[in-house]
N, C-alpha and C. Protein backbone atom coordinates (compact mmCIF):
# COMPACT_ATOMS: atom_id res chain seq x y z
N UNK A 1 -45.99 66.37 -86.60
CA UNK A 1 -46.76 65.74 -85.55
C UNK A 1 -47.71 66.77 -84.95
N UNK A 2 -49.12 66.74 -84.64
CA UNK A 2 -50.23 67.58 -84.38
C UNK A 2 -50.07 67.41 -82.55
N UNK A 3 -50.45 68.71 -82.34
CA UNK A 3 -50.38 69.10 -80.41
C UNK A 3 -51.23 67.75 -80.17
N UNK A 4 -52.05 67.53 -80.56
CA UNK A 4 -53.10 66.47 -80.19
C UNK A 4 -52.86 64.73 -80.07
N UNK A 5 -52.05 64.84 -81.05
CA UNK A 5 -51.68 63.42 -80.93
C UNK A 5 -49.88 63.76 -79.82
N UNK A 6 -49.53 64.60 -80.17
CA UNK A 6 -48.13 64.49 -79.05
C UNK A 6 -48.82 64.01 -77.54
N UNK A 7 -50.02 64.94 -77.26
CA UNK A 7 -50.61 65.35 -76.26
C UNK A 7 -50.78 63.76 -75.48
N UNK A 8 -51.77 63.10 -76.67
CA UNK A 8 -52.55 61.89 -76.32
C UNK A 8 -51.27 60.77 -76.12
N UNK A 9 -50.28 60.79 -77.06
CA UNK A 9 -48.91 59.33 -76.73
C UNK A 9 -48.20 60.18 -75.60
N UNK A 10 -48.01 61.29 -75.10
CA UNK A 10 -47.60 61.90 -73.56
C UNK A 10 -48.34 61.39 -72.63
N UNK A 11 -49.24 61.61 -72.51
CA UNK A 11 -50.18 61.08 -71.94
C UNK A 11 -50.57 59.21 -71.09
N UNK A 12 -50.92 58.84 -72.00
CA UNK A 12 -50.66 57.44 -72.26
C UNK A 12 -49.45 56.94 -71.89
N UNK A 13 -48.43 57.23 -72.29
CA UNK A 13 -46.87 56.75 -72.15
C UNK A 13 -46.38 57.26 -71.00
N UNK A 14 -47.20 58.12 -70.44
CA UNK A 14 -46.34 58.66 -68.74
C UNK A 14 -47.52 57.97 -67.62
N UNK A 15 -49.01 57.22 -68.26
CA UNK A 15 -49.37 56.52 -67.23
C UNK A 15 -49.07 55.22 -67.29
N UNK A 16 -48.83 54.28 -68.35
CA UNK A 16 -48.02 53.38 -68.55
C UNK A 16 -46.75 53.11 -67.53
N UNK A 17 -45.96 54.50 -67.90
CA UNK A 17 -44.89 54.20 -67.34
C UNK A 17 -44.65 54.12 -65.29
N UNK A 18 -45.97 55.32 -64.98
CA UNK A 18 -46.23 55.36 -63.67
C UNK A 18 -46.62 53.87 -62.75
N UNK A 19 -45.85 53.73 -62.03
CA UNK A 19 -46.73 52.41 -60.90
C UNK A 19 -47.67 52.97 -60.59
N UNK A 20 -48.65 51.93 -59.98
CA UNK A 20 -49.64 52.80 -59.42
C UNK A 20 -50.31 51.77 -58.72
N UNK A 21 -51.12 52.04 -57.45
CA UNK A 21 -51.35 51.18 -56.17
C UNK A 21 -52.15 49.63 -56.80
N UNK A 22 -51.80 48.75 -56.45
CA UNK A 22 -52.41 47.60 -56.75
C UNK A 22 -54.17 47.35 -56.70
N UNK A 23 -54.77 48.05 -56.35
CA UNK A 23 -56.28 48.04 -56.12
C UNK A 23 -56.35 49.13 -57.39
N UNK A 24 -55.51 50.04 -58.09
CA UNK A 24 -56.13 50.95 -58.59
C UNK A 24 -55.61 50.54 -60.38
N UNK A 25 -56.32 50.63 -61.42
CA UNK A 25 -55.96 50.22 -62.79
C UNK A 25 -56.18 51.98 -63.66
N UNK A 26 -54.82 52.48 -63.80
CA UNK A 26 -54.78 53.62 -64.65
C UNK A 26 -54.27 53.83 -65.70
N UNK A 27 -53.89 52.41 -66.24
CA UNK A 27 -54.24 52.29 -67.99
C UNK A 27 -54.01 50.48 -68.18
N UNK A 28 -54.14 50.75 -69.49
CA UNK A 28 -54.87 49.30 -69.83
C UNK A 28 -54.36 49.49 -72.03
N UNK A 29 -53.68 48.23 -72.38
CA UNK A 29 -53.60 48.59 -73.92
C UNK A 29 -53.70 47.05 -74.23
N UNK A 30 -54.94 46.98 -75.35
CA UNK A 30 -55.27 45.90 -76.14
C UNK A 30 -54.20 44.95 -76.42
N UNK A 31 -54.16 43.81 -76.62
CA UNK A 31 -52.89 42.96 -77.50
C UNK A 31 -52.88 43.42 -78.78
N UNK A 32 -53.89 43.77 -79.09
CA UNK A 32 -54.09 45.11 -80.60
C UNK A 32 -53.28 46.34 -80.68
N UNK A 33 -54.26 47.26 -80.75
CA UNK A 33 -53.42 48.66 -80.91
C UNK A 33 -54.50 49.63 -80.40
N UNK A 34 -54.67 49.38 -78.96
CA UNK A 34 -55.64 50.31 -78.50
C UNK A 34 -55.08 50.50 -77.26
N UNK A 35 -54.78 51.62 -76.38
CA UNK A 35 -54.61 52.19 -74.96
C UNK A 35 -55.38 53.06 -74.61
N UNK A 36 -55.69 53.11 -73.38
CA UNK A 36 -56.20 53.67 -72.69
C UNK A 36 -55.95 54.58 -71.48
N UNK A 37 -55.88 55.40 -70.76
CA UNK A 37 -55.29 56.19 -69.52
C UNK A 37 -56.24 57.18 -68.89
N UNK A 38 -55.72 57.01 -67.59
CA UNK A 38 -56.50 58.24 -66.61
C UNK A 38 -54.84 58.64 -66.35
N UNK A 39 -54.81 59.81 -66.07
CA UNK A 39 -53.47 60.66 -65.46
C UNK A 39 -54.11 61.76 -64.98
N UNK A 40 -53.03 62.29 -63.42
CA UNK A 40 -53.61 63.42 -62.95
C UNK A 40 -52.49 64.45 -62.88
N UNK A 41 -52.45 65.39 -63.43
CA UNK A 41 -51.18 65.81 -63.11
C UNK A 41 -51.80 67.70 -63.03
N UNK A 42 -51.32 67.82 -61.74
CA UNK A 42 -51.55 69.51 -61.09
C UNK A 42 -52.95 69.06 -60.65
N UNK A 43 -53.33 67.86 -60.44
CA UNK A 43 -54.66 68.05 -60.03
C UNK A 43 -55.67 68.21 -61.15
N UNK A 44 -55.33 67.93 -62.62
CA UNK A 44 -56.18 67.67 -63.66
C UNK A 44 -56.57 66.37 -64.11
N UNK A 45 -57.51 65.63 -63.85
CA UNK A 45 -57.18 64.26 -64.58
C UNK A 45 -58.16 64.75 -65.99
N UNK A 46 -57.29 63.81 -66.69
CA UNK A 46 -57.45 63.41 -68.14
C UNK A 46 -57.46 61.52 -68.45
N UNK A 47 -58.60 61.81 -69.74
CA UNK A 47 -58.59 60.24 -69.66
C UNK A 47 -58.39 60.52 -71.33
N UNK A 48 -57.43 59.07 -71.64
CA UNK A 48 -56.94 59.56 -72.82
C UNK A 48 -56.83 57.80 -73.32
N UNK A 49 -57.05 57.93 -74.55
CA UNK A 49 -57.23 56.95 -75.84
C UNK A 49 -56.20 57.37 -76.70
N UNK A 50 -55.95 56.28 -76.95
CA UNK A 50 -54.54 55.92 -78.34
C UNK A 50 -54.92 54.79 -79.20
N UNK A 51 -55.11 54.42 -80.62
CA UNK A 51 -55.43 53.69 -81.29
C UNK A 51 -55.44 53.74 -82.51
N UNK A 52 -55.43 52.64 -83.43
CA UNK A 52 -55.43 52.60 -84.90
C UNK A 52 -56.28 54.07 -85.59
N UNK A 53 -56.20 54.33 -86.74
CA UNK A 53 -57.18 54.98 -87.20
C UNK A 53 -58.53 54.29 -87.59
N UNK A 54 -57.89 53.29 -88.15
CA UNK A 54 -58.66 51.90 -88.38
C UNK A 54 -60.26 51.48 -87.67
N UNK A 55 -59.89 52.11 -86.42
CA UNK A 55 -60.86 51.91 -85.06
C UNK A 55 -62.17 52.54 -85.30
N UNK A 56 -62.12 53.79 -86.20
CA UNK A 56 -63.28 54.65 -86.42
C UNK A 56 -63.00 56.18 -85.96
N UNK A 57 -63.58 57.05 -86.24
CA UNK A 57 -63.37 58.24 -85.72
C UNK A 57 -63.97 58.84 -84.42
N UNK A 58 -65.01 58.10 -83.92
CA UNK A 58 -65.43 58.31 -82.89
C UNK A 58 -65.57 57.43 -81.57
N UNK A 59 -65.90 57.60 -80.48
CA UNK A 59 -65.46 56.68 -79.47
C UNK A 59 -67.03 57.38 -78.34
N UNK A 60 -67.19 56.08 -77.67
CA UNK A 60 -67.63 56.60 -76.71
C UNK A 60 -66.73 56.61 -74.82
N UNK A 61 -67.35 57.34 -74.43
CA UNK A 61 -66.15 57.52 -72.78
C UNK A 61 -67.53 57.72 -71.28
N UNK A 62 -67.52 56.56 -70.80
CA UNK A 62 -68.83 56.55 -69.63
C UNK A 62 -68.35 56.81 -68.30
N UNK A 63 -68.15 57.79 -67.48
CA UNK A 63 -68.01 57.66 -65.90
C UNK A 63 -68.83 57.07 -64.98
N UNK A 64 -68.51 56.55 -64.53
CA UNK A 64 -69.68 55.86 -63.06
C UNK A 64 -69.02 56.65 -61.69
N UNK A 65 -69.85 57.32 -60.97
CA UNK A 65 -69.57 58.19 -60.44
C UNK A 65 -69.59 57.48 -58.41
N UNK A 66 -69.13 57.79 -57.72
CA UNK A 66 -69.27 56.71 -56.31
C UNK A 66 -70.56 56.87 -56.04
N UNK A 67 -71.41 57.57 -56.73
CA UNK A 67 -73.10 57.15 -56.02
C UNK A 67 -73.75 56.39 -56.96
N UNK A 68 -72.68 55.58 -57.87
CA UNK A 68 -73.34 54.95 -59.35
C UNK A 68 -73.86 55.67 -60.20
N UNK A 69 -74.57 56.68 -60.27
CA UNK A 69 -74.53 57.30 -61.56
C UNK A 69 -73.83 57.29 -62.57
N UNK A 70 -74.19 57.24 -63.93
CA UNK A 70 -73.00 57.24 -65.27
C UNK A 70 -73.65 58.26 -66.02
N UNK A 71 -72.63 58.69 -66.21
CA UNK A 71 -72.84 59.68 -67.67
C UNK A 71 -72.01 59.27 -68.46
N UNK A 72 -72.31 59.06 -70.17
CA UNK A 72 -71.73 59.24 -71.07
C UNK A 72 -71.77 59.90 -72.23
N UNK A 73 -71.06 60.29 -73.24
CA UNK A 73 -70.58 61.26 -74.33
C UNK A 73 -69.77 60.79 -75.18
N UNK A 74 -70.09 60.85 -76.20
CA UNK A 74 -69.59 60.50 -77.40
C UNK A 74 -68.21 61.69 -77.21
N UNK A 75 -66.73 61.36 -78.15
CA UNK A 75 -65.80 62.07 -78.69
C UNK A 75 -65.31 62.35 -79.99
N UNK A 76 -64.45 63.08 -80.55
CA UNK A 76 -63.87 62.23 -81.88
C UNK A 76 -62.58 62.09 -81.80
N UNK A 77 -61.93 61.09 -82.41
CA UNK A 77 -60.55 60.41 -82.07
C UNK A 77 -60.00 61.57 -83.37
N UNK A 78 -58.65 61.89 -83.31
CA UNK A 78 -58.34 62.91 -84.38
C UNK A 78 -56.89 62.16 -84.51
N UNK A 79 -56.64 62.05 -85.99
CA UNK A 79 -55.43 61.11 -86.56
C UNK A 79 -54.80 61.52 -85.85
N UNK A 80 -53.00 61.15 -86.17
CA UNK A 80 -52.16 61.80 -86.05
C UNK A 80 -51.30 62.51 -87.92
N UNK A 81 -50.63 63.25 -87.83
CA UNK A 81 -50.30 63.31 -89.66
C UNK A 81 -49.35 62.55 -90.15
N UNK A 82 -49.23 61.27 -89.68
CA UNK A 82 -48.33 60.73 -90.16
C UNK A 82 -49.77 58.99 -90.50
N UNK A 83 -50.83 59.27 -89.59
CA UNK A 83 -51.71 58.23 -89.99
C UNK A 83 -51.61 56.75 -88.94
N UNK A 84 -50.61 56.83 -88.09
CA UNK A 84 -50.31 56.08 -87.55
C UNK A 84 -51.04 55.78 -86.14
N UNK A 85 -51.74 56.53 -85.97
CA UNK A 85 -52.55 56.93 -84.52
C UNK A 85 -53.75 57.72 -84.79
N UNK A 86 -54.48 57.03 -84.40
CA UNK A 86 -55.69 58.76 -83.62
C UNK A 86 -55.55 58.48 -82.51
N UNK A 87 -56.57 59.69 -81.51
CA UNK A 87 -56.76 59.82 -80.56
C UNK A 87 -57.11 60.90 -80.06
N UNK A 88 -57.41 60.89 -78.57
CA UNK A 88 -57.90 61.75 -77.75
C UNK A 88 -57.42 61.84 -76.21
N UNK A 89 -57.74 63.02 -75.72
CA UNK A 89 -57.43 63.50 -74.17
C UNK A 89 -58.17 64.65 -73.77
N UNK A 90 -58.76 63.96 -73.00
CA UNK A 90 -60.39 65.08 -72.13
C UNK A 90 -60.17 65.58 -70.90
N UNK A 91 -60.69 66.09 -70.47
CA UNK A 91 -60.01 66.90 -69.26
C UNK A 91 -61.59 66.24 -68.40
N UNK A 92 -61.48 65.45 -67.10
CA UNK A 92 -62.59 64.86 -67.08
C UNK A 92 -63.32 65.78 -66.19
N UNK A 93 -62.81 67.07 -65.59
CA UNK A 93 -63.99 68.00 -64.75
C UNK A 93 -64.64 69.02 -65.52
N UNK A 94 -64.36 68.90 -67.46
CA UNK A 94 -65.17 69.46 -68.10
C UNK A 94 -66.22 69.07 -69.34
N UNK A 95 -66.46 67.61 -68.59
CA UNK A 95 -67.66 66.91 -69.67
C UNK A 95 -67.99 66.56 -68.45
N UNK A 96 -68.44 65.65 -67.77
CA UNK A 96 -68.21 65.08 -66.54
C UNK A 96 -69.06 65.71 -65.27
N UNK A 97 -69.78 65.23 -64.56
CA UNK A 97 -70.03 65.81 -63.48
C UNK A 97 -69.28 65.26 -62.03
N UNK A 98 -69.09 66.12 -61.14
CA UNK A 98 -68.51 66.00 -60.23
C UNK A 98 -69.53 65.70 -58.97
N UNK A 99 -69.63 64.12 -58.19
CA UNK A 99 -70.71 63.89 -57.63
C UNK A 99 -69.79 63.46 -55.92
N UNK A 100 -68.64 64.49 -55.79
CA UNK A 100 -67.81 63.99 -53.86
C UNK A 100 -67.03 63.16 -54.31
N UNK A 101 -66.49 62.98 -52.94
CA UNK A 101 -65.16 62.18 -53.14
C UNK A 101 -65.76 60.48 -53.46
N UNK A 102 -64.82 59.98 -53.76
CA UNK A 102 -64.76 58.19 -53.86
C UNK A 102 -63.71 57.73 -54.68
N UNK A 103 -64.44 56.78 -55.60
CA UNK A 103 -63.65 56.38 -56.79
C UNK A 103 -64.52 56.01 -58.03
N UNK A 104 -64.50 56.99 -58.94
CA UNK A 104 -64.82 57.05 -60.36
C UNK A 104 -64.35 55.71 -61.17
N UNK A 105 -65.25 55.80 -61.99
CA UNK A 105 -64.72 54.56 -63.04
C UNK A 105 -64.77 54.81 -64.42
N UNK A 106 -63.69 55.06 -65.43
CA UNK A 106 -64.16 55.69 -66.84
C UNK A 106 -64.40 54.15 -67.70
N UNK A 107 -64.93 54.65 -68.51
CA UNK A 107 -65.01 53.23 -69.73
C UNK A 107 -64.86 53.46 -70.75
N UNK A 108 -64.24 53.28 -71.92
CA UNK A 108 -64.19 53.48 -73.18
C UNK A 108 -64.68 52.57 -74.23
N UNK A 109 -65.17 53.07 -75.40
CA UNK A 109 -65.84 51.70 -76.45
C UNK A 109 -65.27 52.51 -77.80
N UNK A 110 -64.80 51.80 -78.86
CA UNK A 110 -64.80 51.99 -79.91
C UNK A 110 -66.05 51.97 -80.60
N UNK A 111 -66.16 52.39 -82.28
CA UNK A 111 -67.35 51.83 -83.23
C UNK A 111 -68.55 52.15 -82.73
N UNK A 112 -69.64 51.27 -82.31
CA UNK A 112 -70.49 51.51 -82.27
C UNK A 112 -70.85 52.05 -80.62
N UNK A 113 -69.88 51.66 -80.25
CA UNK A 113 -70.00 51.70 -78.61
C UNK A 113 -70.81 51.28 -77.79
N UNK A 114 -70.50 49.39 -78.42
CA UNK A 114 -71.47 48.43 -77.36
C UNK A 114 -70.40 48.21 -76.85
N UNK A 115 -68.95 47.84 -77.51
CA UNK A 115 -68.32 47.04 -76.67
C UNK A 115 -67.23 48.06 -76.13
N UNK A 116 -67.22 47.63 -74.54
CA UNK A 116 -66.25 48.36 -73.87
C UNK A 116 -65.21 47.76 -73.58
N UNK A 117 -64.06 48.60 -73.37
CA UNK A 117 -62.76 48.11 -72.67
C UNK A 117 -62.63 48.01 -71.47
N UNK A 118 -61.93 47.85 -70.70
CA UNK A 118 -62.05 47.27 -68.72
C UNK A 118 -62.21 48.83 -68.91
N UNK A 119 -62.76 49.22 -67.42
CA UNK A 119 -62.69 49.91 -66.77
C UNK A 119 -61.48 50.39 -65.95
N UNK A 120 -61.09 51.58 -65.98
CA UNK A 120 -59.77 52.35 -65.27
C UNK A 120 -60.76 52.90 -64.10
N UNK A 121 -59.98 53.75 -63.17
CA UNK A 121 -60.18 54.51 -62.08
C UNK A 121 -59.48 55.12 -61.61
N UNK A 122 -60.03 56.16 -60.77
CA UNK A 122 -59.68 57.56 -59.97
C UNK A 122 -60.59 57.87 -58.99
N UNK A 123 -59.89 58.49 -58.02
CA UNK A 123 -60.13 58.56 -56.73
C UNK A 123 -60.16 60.26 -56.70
N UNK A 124 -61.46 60.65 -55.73
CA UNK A 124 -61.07 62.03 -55.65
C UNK A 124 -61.53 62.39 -54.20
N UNK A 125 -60.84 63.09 -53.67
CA UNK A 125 -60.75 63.37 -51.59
C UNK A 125 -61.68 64.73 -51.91
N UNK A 126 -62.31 64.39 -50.67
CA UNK A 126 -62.79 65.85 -50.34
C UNK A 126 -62.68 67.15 -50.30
């Protein structure tokens, strides 16, 4: 099993498993075979994808920032060695710009990256 894919089903599977406040959505998984996650842990958030290989190797990931601004960036999803997964986990204060406190919104798209998945969120204090 590759650091990368342990990394990405850790990930995923400990925001899954977290409650988390009813106004706020910090993961989200297809009736397919696609998940999604924001997690913060030490004060790092990471936004992290889990999915078929099937899906393509690359993904796109958009922030909307609390003054509306978006930036987005392409990734690449990296199998796992057993074939059963790719995926990814980004550290979001190093692609990402940091525009004050509010609440961020990430987005993810497979393929060609028209179509997106809901939107997750994170909150960041002053």
């Amino acid at each position: 099993m590759t650091f990368v894919r342990v990394t990405v089903v850790c990930v995923v599977l400990t925001a899954l498993a977290l409650p988390s406040p009813a106004a706020a959505r910090s993961s989200f998984c297809t009736q397919g075979d696609t998940c999604i996650a924001v997690s913060r842990r030490d004060g790092v958030i990471r936004l992290a994808i889990g999915t078929s290989p099937l899906a393509g190797r690359r993904y796109r990931l958009c922030v909307t920032a609390p003054d509306k601004s978006r930036t987005c960036k392409r990734f690449r999803l990296v199998a796992g060695g057993d074939g059963t997964i790719a995926g990814s986990s980004v550290r979001w204060s190093r692609h990402f710009p940091r525009k004050g406190p509010g609440k961020y919104f990430a987005r993810w798209a497979l393929g060609d990256g028209s179509q997106f998945l809901p939107a997750l969120d994170f909150r960041l204090r002053s």
